[in-house]
PDB file of N, CA and C in Angstrom:
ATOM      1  N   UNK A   1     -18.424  44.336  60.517  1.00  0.00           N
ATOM      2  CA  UNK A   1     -19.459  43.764  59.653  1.00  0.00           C
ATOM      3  C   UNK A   1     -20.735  44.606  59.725  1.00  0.00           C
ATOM      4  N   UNK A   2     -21.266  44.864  61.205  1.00  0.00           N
ATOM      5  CA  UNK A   2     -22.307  45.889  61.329  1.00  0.00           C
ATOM      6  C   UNK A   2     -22.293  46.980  60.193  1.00  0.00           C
ATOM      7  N   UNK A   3     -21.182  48.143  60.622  1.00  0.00           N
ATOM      8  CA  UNK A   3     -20.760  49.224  59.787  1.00  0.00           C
ATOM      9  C   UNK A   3     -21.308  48.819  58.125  1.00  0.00           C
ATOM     10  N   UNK A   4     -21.101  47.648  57.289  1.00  0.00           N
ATOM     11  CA  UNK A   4     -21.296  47.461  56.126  1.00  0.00           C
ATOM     12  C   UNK A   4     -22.498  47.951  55.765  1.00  0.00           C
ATOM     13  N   UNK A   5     -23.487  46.750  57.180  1.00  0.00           N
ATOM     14  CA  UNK A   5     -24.876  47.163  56.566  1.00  0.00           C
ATOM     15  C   UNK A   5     -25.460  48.369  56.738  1.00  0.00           C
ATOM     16  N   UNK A   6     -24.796  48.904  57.757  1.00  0.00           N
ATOM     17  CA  UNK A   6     -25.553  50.444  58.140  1.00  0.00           C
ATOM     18  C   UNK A   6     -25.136  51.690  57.108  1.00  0.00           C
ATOM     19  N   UNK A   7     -24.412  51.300  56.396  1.00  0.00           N
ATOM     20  CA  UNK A   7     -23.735  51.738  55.404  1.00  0.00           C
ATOM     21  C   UNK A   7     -22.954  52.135  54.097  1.00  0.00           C
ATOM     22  N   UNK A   8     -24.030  51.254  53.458  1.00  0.00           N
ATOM     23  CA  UNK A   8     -23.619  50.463  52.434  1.00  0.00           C
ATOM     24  C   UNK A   8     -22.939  51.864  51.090  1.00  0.00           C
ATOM     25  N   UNK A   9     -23.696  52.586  50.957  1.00  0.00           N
ATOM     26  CA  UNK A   9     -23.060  53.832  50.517  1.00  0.00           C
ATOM     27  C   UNK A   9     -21.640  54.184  50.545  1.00  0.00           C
ATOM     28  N   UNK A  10     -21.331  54.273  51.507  1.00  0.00           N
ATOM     29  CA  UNK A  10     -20.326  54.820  52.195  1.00  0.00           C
ATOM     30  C   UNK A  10     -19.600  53.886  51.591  1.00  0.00           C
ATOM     31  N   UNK A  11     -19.480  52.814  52.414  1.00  0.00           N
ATOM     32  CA  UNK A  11     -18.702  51.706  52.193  1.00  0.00           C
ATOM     33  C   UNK A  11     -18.154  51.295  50.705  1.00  0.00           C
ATOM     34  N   UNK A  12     -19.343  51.778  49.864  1.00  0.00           N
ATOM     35  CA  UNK A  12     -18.722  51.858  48.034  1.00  0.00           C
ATOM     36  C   UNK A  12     -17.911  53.225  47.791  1.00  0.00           C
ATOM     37  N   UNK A  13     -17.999  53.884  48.231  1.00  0.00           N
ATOM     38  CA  UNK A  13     -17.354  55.105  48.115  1.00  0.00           C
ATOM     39  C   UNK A  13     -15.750  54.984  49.000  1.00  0.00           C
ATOM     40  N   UNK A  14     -16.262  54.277  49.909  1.00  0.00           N
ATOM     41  CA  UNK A  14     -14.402  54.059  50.439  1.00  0.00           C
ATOM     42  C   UNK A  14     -14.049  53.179  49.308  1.00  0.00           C
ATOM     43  N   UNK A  15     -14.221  52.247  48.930  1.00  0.00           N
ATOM     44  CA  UNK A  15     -13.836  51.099  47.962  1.00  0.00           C
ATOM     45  C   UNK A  15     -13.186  52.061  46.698  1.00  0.00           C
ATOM     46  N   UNK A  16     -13.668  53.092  46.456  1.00  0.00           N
ATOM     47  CA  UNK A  16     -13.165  53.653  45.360  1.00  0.00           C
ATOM     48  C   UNK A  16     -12.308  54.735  45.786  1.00  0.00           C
ATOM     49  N   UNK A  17     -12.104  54.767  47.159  1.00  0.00           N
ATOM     50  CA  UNK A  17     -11.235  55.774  47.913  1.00  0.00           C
ATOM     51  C   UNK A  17      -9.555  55.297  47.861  1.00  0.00           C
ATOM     52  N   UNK A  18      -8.829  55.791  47.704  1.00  0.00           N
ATOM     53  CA  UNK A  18      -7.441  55.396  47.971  1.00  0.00           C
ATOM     54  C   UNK A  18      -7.218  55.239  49.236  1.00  0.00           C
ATOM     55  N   UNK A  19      -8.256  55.769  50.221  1.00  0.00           N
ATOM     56  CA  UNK A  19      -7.676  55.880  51.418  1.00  0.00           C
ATOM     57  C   UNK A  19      -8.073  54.101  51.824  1.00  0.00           C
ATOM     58  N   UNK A  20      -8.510  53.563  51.211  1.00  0.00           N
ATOM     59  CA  UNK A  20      -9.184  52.008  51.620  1.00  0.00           C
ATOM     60  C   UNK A  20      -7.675  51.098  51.510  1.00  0.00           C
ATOM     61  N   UNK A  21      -7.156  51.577  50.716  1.00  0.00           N
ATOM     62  CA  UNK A  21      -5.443  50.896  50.869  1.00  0.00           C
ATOM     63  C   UNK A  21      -4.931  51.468  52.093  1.00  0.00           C
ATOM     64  N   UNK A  22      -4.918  52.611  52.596  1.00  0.00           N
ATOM     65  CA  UNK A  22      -4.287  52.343  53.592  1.00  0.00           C
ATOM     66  C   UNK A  22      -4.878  51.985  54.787  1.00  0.00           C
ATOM     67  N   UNK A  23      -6.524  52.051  54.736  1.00  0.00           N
ATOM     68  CA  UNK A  23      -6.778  51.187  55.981  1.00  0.00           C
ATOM     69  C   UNK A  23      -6.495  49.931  55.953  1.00  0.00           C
ATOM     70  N   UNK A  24      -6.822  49.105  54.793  1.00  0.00           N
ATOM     71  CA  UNK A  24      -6.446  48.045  55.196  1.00  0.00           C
ATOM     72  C   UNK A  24      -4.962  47.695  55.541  1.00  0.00           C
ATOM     73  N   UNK A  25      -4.019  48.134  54.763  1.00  0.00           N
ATOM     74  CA  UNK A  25      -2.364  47.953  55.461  1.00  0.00           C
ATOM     75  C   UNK A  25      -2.391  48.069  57.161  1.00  0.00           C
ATOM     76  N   UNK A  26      -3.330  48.982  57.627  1.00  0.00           N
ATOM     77  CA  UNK A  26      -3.292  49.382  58.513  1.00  0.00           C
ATOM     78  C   UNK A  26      -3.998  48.478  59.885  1.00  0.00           C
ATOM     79  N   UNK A  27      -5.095  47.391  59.374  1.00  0.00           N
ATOM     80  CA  UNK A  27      -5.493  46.197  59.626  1.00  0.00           C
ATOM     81  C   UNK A  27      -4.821  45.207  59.951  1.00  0.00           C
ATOM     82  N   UNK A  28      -3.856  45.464  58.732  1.00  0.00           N
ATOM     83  CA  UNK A  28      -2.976  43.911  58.630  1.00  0.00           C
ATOM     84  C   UNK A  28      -1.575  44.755  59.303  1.00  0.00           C
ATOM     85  N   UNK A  29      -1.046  45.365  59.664  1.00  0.00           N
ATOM     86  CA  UNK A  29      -0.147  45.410  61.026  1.00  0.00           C
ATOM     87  C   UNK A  29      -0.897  45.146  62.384  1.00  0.00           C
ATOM     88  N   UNK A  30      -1.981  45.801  62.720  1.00  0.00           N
ATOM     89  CA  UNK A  30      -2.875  45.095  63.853  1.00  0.00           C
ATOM     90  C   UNK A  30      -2.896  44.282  63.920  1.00  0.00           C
ATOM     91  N   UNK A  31      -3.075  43.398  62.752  1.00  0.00           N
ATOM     92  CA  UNK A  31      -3.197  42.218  63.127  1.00  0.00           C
ATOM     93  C   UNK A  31      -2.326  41.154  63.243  1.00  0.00           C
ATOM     94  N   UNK A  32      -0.864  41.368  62.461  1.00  0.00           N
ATOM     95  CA  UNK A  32       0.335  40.966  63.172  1.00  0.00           C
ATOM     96  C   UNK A  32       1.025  41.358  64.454  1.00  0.00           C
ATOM     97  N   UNK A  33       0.732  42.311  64.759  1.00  0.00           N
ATOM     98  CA  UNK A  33       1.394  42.845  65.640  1.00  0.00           C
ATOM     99  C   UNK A  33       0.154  42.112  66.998  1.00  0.00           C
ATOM    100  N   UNK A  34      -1.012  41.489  66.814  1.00  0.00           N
ATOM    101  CA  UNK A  34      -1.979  40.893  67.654  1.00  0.00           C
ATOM    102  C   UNK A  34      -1.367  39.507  68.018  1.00  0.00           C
ATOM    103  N   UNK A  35      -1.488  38.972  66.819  1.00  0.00           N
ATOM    104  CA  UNK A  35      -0.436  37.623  66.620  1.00  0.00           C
ATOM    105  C   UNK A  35       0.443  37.643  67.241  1.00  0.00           C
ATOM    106  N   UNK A  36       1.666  38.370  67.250  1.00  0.00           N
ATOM    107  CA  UNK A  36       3.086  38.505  68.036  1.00  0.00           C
ATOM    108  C   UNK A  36       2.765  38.482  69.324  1.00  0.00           C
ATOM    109  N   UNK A  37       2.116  39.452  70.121  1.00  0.00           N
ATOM    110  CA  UNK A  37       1.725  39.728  71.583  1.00  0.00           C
ATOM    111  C   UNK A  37       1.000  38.203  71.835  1.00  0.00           C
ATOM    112  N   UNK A  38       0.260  37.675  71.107  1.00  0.00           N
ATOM    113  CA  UNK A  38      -0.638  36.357  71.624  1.00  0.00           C
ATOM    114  C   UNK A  38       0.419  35.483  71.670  1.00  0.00           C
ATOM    115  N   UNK A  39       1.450  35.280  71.178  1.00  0.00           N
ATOM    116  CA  UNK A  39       2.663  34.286  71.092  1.00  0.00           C
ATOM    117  C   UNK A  39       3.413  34.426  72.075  1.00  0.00           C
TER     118      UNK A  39
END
């Protein structure tokens, strides 16, 4: 959340980045794979 505000530039420029799809895919295995281990 920090990163947003310190960065707000940036942060529109990833948005229009392709690479913003794969971070987020890349989020959402972390974060299943967080889930699984907590279970």
């Amino acid at each position: 959340m920090a990163e947003i505000e310190w960065t707000p530039v940036r942060i529109k420029s990833v948005i229009d980045d392709p690479f913003r799809v794969f971070a987020i895919f890349v989020l959402v295995v972390l974060s299943v794979i967080t889930v699984i281990n907590a279970e």
